[in-house]
Every structure is written in structure tokens, then in C-alpha cells.
PDBML (XML) file of the C-alpha atoms, coordinates in Angstrom:
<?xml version="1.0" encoding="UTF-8" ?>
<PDBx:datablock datablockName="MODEL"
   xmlns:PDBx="http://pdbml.pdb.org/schema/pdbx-v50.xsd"
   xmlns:xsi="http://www.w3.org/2001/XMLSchema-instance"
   xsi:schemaLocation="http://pdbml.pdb.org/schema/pdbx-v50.xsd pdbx-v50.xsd">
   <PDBx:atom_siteCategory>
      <PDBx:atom_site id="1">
         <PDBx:B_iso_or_equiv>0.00</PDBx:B_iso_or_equiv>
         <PDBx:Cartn_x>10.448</PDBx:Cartn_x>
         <PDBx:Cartn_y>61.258</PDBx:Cartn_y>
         <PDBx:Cartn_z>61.177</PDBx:Cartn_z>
         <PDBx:auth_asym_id>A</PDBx:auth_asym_id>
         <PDBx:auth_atom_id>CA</PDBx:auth_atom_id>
         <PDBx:auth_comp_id>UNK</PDBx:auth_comp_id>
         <PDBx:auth_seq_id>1</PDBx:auth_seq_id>
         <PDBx:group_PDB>ATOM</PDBx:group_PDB>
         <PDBx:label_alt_id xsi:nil="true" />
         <PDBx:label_asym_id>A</PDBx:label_asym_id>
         <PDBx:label_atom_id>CA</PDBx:label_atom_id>
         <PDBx:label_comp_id>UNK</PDBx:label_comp_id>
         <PDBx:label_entity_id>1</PDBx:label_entity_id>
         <PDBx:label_seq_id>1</PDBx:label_seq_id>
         <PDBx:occupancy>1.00</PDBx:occupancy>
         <PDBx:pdbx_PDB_model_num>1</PDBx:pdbx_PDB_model_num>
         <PDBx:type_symbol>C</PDBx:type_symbol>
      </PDBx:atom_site>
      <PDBx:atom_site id="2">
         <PDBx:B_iso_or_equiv>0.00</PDBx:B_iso_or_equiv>
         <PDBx:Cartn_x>7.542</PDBx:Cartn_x>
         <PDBx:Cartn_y>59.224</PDBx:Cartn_y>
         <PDBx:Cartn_z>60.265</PDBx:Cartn_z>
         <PDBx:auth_asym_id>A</PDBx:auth_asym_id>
         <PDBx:auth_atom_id>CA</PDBx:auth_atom_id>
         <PDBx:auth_comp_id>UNK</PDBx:auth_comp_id>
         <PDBx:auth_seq_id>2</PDBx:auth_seq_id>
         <PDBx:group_PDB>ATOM</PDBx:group_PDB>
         <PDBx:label_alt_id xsi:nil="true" />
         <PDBx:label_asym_id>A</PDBx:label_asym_id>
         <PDBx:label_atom_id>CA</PDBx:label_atom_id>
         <PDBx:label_comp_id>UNK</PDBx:label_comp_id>
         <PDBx:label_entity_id>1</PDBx:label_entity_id>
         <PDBx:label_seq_id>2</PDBx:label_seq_id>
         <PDBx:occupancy>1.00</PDBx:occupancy>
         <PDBx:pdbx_PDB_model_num>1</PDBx:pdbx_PDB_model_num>
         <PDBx:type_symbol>C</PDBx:type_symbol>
      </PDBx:atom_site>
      <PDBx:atom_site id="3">
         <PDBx:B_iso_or_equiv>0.00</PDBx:B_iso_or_equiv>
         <PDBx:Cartn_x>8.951</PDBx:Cartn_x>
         <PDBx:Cartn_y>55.879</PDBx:Cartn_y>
         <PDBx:Cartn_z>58.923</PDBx:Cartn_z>
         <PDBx:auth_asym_id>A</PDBx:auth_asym_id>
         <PDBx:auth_atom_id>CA</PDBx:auth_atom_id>
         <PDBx:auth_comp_id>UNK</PDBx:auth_comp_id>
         <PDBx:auth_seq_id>3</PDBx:auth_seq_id>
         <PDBx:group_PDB>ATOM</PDBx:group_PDB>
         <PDBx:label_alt_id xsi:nil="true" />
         <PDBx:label_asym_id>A</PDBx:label_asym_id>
         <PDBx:label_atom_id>CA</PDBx:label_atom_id>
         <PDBx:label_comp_id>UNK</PDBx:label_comp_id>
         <PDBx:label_entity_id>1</PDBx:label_entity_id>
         <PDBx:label_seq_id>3</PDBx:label_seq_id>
         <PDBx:occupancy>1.00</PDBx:occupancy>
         <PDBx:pdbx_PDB_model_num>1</PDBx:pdbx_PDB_model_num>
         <PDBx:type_symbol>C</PDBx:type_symbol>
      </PDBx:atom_site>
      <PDBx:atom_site id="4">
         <PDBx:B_iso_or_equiv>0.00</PDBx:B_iso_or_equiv>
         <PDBx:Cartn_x>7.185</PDBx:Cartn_x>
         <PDBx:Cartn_y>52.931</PDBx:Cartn_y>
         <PDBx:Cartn_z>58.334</PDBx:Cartn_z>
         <PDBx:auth_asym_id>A</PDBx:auth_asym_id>
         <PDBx:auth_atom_id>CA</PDBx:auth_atom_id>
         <PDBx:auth_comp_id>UNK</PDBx:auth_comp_id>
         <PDBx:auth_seq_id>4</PDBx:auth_seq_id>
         <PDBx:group_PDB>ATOM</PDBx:group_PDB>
         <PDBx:label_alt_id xsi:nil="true" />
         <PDBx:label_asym_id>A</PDBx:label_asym_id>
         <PDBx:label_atom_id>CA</PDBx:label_atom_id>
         <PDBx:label_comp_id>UNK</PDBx:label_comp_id>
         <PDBx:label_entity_id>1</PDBx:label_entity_id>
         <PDBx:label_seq_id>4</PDBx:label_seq_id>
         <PDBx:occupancy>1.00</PDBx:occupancy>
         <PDBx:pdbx_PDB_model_num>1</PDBx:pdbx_PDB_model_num>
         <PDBx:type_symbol>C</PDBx:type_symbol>
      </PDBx:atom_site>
      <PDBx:atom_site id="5">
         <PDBx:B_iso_or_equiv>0.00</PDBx:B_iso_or_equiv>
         <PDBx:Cartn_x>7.800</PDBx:Cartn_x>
         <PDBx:Cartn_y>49.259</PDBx:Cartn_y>
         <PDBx:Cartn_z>57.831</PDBx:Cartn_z>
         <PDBx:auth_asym_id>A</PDBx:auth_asym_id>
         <PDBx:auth_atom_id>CA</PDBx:auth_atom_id>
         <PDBx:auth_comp_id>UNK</PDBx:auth_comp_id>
         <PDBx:auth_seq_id>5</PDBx:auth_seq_id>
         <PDBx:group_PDB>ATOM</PDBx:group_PDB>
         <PDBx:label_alt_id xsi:nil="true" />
         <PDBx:label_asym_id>A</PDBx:label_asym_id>
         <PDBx:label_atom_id>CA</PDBx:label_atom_id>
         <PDBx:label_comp_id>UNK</PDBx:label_comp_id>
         <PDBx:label_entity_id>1</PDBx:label_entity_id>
         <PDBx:label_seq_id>5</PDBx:label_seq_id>
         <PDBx:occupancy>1.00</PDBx:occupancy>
         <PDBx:pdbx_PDB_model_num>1</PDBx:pdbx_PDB_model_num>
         <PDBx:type_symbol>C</PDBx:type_symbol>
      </PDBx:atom_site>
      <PDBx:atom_site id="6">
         <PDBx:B_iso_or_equiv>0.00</PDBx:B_iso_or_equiv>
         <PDBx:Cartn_x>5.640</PDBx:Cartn_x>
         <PDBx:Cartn_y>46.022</PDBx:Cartn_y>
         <PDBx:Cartn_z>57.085</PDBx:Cartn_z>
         <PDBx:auth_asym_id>A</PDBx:auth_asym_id>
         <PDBx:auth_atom_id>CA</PDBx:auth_atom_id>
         <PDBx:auth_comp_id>UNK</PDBx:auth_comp_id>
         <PDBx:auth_seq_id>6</PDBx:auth_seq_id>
         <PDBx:group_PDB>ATOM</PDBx:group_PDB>
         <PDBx:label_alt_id xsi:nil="true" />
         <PDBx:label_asym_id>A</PDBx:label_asym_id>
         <PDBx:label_atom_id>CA</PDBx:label_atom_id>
         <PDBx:label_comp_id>UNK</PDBx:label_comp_id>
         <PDBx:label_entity_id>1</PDBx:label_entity_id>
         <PDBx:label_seq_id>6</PDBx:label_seq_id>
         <PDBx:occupancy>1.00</PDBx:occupancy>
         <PDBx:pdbx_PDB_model_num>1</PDBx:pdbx_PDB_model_num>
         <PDBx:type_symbol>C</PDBx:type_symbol>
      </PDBx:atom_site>
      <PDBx:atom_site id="7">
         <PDBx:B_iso_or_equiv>0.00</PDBx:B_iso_or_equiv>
         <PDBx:Cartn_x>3.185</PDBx:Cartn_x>
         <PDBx:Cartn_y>48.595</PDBx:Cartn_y>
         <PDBx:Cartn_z>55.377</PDBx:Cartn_z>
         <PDBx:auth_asym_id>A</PDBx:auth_asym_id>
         <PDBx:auth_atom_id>CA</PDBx:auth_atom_id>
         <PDBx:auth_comp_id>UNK</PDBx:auth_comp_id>
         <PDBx:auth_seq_id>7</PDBx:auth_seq_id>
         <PDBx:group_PDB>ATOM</PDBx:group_PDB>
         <PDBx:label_alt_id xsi:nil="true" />
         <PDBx:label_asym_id>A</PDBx:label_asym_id>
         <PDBx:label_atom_id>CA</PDBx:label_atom_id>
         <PDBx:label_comp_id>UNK</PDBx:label_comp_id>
         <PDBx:label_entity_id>1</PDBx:label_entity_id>
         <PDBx:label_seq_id>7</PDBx:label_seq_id>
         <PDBx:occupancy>1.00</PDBx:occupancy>
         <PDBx:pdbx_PDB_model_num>1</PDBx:pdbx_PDB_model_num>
         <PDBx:type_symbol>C</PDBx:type_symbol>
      </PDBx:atom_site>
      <PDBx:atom_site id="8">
         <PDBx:B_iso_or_equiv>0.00</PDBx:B_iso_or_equiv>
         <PDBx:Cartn_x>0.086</PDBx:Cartn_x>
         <PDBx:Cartn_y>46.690</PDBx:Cartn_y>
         <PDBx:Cartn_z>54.044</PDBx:Cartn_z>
         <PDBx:auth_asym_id>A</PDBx:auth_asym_id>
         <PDBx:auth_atom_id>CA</PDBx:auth_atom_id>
         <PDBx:auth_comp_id>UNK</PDBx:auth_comp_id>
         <PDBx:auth_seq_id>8</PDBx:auth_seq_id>
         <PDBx:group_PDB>ATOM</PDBx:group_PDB>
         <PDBx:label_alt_id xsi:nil="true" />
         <PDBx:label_asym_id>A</PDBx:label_asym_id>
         <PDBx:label_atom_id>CA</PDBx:label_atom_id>
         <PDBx:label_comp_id>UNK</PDBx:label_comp_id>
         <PDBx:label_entity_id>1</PDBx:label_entity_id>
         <PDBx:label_seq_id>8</PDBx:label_seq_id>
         <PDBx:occupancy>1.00</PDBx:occupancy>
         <PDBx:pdbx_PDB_model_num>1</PDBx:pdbx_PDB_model_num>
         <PDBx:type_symbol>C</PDBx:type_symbol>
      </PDBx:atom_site>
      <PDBx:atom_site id="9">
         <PDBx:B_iso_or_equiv>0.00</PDBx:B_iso_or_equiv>
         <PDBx:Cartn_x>-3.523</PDBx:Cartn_x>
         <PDBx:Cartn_y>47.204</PDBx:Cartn_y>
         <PDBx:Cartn_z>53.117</PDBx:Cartn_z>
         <PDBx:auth_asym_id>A</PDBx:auth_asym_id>
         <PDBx:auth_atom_id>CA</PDBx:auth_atom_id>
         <PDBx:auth_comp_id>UNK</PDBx:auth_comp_id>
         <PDBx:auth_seq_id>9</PDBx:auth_seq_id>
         <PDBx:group_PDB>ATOM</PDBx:group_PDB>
         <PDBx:label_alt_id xsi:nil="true" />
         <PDBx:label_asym_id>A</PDBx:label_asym_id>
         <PDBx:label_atom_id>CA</PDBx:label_atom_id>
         <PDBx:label_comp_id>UNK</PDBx:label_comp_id>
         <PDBx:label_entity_id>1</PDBx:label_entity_id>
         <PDBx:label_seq_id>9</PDBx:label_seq_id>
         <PDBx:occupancy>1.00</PDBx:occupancy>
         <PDBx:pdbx_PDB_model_num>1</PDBx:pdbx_PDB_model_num>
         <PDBx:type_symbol>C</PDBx:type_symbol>
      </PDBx:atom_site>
      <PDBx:atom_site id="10">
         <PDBx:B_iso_or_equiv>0.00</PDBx:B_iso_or_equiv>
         <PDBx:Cartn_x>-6.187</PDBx:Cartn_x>
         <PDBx:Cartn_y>44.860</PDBx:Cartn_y>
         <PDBx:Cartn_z>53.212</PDBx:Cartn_z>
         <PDBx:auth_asym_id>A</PDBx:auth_asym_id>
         <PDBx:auth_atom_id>CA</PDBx:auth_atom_id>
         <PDBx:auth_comp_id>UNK</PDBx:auth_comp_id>
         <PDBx:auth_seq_id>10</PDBx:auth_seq_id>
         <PDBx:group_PDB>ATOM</PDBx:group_PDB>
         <PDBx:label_alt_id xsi:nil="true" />
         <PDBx:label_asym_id>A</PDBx:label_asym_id>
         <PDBx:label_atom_id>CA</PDBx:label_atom_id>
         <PDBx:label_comp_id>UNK</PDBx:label_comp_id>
         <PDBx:label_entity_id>1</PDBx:label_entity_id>
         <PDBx:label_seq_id>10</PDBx:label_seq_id>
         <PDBx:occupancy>1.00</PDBx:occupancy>
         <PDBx:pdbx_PDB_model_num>1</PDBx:pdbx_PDB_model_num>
         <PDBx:type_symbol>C</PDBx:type_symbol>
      </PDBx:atom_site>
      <PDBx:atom_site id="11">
         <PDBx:B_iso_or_equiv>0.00</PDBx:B_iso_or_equiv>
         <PDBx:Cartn_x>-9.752</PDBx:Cartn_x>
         <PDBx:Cartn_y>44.431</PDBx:Cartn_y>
         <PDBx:Cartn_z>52.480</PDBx:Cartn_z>
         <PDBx:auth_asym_id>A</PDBx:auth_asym_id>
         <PDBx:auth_atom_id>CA</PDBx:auth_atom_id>
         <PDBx:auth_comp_id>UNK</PDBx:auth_comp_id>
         <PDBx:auth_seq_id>11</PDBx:auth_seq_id>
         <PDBx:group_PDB>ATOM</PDBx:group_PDB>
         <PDBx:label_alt_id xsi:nil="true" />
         <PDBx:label_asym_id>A</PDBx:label_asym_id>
         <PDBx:label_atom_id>CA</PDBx:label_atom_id>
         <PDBx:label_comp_id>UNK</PDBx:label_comp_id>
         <PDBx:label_entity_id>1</PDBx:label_entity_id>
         <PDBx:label_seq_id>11</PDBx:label_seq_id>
         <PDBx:occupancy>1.00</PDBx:occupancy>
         <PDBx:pdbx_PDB_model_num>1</PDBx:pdbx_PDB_model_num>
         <PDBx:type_symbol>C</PDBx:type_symbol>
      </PDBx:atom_site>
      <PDBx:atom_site id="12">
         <PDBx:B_iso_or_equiv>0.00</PDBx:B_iso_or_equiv>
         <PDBx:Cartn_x>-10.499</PDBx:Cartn_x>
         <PDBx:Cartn_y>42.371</PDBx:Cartn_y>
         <PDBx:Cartn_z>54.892</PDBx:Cartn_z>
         <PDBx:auth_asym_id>A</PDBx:auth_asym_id>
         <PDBx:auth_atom_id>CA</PDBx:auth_atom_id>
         <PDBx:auth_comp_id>UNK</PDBx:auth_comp_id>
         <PDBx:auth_seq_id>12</PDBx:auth_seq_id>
         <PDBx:group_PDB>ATOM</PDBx:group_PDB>
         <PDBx:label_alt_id xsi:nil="true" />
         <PDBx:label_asym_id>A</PDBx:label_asym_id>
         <PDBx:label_atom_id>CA</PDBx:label_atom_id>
         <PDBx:label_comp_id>UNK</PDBx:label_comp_id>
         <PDBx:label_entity_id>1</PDBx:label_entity_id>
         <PDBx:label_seq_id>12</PDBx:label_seq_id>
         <PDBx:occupancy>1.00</PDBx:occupancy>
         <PDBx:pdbx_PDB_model_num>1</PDBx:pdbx_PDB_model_num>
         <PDBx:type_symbol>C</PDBx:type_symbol>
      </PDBx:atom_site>
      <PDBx:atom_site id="13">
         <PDBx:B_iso_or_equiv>0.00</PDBx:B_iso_or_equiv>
         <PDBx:Cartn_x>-10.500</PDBx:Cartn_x>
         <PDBx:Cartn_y>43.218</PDBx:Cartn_y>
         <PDBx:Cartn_z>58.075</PDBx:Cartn_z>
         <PDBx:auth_asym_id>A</PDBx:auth_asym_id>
         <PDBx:auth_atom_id>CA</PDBx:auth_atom_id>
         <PDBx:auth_comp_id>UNK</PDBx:auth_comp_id>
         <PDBx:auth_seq_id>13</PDBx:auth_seq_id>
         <PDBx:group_PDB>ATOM</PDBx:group_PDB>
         <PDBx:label_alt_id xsi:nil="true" />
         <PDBx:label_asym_id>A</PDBx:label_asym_id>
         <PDBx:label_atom_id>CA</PDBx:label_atom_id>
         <PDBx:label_comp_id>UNK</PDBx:label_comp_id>
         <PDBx:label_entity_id>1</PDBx:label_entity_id>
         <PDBx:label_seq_id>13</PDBx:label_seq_id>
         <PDBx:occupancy>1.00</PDBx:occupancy>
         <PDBx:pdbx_PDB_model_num>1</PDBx:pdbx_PDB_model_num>
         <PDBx:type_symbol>C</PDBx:type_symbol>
      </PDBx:atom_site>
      <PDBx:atom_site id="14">
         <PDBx:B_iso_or_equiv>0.00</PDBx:B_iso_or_equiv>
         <PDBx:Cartn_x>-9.831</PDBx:Cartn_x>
         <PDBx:Cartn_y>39.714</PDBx:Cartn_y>
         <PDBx:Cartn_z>59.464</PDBx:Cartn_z>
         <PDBx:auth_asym_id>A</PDBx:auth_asym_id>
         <PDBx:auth_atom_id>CA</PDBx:auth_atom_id>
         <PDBx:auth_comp_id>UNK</PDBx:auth_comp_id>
         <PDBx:auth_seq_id>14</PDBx:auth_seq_id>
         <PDBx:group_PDB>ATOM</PDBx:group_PDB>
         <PDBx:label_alt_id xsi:nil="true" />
         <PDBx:label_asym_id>A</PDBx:label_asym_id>
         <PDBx:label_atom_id>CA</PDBx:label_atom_id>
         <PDBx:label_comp_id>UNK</PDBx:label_comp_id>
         <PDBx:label_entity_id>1</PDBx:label_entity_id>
         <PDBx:label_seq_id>14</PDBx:label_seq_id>
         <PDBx:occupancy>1.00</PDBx:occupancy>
         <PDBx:pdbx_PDB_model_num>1</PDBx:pdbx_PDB_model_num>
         <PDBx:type_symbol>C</PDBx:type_symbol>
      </PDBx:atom_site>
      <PDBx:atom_site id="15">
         <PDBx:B_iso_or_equiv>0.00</PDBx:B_iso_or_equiv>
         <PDBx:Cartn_x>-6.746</PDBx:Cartn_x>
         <PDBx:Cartn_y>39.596</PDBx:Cartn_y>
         <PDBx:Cartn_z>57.251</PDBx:Cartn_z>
         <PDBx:auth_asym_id>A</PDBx:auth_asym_id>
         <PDBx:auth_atom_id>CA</PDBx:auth_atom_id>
         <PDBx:auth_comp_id>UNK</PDBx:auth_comp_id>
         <PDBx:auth_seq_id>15</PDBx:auth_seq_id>
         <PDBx:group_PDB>ATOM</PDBx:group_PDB>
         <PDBx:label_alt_id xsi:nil="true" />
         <PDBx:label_asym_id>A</PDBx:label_asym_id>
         <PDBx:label_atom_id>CA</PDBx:label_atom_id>
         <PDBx:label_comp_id>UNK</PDBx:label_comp_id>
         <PDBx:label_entity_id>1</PDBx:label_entity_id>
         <PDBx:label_seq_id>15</PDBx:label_seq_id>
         <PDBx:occupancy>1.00</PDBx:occupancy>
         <PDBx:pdbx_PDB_model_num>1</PDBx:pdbx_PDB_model_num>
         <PDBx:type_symbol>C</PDBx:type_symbol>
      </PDBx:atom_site>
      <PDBx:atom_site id="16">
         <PDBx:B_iso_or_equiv>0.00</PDBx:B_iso_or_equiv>
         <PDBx:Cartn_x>-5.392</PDBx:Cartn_x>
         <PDBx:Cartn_y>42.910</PDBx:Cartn_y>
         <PDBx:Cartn_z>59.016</PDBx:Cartn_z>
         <PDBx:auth_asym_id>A</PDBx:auth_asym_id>
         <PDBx:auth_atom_id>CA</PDBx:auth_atom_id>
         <PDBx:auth_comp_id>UNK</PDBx:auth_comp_id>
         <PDBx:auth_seq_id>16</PDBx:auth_seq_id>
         <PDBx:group_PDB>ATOM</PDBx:group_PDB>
         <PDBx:label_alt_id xsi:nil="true" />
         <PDBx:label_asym_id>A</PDBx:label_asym_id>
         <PDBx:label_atom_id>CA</PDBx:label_atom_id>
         <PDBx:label_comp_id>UNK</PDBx:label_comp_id>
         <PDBx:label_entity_id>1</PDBx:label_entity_id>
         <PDBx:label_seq_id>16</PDBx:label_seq_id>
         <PDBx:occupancy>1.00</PDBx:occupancy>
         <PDBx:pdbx_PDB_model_num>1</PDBx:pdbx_PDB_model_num>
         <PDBx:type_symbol>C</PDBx:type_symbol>
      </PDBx:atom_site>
      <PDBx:atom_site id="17">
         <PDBx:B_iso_or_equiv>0.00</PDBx:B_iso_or_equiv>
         <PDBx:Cartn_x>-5.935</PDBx:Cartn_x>
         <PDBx:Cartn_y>42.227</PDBx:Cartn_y>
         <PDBx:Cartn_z>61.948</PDBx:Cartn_z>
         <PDBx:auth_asym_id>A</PDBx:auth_asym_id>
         <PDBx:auth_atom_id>CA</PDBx:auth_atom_id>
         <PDBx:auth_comp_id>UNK</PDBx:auth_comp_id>
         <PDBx:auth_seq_id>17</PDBx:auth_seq_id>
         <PDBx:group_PDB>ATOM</PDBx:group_PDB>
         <PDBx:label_alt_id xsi:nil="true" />
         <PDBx:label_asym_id>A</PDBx:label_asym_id>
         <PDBx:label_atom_id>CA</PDBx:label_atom_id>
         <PDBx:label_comp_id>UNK</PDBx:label_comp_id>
         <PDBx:label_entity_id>1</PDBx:label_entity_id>
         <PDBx:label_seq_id>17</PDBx:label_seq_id>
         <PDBx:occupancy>1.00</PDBx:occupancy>
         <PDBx:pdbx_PDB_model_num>1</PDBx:pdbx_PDB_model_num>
         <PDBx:type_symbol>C</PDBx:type_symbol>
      </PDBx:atom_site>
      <PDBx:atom_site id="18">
         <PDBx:B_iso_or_equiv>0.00</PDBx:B_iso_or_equiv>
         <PDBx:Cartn_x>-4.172</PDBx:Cartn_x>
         <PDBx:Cartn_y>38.563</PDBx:Cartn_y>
         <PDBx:Cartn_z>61.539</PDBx:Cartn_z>
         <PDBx:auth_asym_id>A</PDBx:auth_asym_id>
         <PDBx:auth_atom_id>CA</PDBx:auth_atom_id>
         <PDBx:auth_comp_id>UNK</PDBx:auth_comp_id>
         <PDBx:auth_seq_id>18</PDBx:auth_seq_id>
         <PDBx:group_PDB>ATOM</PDBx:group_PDB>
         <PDBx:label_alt_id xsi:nil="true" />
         <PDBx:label_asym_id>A</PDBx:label_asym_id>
         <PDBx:label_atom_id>CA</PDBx:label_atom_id>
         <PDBx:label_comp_id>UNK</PDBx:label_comp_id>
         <PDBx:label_entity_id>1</PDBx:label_entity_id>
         <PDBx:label_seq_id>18</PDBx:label_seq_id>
         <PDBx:occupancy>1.00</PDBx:occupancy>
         <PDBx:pdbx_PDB_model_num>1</PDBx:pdbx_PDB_model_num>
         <PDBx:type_symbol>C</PDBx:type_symbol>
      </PDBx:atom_site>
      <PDBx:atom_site id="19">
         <PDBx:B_iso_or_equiv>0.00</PDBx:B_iso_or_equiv>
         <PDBx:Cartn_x>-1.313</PDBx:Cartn_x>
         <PDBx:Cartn_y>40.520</PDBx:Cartn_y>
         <PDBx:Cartn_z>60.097</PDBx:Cartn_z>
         <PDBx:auth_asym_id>A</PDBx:auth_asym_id>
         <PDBx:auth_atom_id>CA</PDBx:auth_atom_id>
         <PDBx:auth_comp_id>UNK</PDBx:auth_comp_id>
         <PDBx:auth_seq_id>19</PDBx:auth_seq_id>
         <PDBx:group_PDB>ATOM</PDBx:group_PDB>
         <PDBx:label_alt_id xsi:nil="true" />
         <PDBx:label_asym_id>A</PDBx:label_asym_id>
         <PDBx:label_atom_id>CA</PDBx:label_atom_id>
         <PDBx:label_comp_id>UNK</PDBx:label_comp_id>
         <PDBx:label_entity_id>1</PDBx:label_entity_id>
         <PDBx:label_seq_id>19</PDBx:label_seq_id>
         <PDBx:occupancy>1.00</PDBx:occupancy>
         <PDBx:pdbx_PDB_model_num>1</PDBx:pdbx_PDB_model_num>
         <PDBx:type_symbol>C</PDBx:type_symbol>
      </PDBx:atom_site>
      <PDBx:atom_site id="20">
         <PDBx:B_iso_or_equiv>0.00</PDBx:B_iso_or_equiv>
         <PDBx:Cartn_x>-0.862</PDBx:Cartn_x>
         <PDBx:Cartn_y>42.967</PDBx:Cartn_y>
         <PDBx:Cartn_z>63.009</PDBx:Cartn_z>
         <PDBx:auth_asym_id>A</PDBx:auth_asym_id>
         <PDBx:auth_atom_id>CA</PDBx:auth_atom_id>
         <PDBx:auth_comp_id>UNK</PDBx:auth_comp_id>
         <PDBx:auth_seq_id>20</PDBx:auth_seq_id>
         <PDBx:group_PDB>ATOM</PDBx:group_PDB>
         <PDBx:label_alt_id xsi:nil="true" />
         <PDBx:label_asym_id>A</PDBx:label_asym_id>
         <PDBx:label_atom_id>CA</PDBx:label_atom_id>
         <PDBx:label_comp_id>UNK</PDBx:label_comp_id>
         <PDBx:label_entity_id>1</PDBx:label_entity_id>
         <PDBx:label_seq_id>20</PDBx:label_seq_id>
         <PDBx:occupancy>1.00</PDBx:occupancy>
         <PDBx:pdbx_PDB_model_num>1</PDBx:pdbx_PDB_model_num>
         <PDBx:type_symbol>C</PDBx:type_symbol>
      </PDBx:atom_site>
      <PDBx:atom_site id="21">
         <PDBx:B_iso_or_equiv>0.00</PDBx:B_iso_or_equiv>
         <PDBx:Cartn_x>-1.153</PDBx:Cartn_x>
         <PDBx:Cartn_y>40.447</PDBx:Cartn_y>
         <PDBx:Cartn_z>65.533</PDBx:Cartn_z>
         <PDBx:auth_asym_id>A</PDBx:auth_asym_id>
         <PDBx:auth_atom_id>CA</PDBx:auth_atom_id>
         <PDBx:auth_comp_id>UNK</PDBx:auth_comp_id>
         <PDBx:auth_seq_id>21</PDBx:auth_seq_id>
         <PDBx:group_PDB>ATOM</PDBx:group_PDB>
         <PDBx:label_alt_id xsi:nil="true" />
         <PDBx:label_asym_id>A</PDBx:label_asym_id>
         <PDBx:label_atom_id>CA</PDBx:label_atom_id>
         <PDBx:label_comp_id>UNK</PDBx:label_comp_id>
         <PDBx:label_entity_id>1</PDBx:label_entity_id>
         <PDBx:label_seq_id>21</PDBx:label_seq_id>
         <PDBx:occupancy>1.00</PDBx:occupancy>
         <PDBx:pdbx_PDB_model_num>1</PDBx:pdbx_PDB_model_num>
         <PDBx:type_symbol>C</PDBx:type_symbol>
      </PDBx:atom_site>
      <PDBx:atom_site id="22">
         <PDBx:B_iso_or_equiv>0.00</PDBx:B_iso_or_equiv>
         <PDBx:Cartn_x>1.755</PDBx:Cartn_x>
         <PDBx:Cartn_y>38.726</PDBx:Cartn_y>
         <PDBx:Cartn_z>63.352</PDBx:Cartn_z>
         <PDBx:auth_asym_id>A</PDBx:auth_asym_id>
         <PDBx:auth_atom_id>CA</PDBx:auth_atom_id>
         <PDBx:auth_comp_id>UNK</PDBx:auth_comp_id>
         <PDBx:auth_seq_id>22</PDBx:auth_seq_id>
         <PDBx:group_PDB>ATOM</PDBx:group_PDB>
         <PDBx:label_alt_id xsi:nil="true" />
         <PDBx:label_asym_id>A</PDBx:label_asym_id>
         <PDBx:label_atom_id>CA</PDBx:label_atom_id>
         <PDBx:label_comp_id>UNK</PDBx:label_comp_id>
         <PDBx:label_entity_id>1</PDBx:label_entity_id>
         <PDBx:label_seq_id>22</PDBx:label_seq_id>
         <PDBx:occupancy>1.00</PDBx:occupancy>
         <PDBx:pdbx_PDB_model_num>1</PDBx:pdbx_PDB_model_num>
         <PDBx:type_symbol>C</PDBx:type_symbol>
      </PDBx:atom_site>
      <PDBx:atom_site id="23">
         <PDBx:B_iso_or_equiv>0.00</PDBx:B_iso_or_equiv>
         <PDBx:Cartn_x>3.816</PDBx:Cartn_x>
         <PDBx:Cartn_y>41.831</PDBx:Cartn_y>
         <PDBx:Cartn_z>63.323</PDBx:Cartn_z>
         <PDBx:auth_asym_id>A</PDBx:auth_asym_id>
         <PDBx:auth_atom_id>CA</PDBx:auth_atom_id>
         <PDBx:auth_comp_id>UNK</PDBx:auth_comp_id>
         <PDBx:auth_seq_id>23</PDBx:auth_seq_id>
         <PDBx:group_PDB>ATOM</PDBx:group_PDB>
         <PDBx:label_alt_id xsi:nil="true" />
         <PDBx:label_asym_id>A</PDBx:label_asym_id>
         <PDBx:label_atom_id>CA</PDBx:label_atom_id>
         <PDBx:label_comp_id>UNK</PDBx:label_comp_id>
         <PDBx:label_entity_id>1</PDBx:label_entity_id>
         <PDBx:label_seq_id>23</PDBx:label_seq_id>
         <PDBx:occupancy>1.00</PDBx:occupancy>
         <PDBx:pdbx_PDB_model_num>1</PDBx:pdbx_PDB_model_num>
         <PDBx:type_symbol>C</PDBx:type_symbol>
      </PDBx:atom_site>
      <PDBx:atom_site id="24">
         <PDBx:B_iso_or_equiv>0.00</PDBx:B_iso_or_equiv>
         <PDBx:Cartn_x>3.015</PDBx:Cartn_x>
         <PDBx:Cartn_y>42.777</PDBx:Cartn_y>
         <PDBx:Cartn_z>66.779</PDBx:Cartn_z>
         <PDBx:auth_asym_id>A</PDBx:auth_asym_id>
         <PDBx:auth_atom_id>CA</PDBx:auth_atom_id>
         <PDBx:auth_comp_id>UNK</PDBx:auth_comp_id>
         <PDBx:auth_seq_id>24</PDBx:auth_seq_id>
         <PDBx:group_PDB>ATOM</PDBx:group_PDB>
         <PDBx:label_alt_id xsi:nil="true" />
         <PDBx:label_asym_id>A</PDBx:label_asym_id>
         <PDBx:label_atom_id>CA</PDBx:label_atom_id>
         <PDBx:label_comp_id>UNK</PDBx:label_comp_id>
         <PDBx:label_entity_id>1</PDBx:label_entity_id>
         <PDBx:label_seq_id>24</PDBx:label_seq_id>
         <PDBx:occupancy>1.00</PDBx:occupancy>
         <PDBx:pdbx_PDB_model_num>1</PDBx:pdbx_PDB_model_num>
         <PDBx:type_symbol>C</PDBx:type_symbol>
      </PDBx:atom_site>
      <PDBx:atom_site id="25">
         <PDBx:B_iso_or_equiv>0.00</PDBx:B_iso_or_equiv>
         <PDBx:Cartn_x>4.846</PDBx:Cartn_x>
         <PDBx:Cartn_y>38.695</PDBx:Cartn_y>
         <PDBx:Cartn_z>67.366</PDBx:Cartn_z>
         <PDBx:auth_asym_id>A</PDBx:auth_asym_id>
         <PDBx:auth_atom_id>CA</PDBx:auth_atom_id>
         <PDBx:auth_comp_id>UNK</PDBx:auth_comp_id>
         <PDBx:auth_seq_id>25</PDBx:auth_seq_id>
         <PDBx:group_PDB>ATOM</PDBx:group_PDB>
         <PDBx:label_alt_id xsi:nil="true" />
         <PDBx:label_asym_id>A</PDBx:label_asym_id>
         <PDBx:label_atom_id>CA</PDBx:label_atom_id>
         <PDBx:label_comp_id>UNK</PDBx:label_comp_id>
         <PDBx:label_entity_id>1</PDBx:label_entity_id>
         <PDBx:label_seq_id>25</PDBx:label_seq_id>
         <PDBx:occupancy>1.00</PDBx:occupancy>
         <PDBx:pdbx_PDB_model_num>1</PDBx:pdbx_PDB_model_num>
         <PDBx:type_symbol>C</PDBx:type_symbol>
      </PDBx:atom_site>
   </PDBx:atom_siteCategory>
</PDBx:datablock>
């Protein structure tokens, strides 16, 4: 159904990427 959580943008890709590998745990 297409749902989402934890949705966040970032300019900085370094700052993604830290945040996925948080969600990811």
C-alpha cells in the first residue's frame, strides 16, 4: 500500500547514509 516510516531527507549524503545504516540497526 505504499507506507512509509522514518521518512527523511538530507543534503548530505554522509548524513543519509549514517541514518539508514541507523534504521537498518
Amino acid at each position: 500500500y505504499g507506507r512509509v516510516k522514518d521518512r527523511k531527507e538530507f543534503k548530505d549524503i554522509n548524513l543519509a547514509a549514517d541514518y539508514l545504516w541507523e534504521l537498518f540497526g
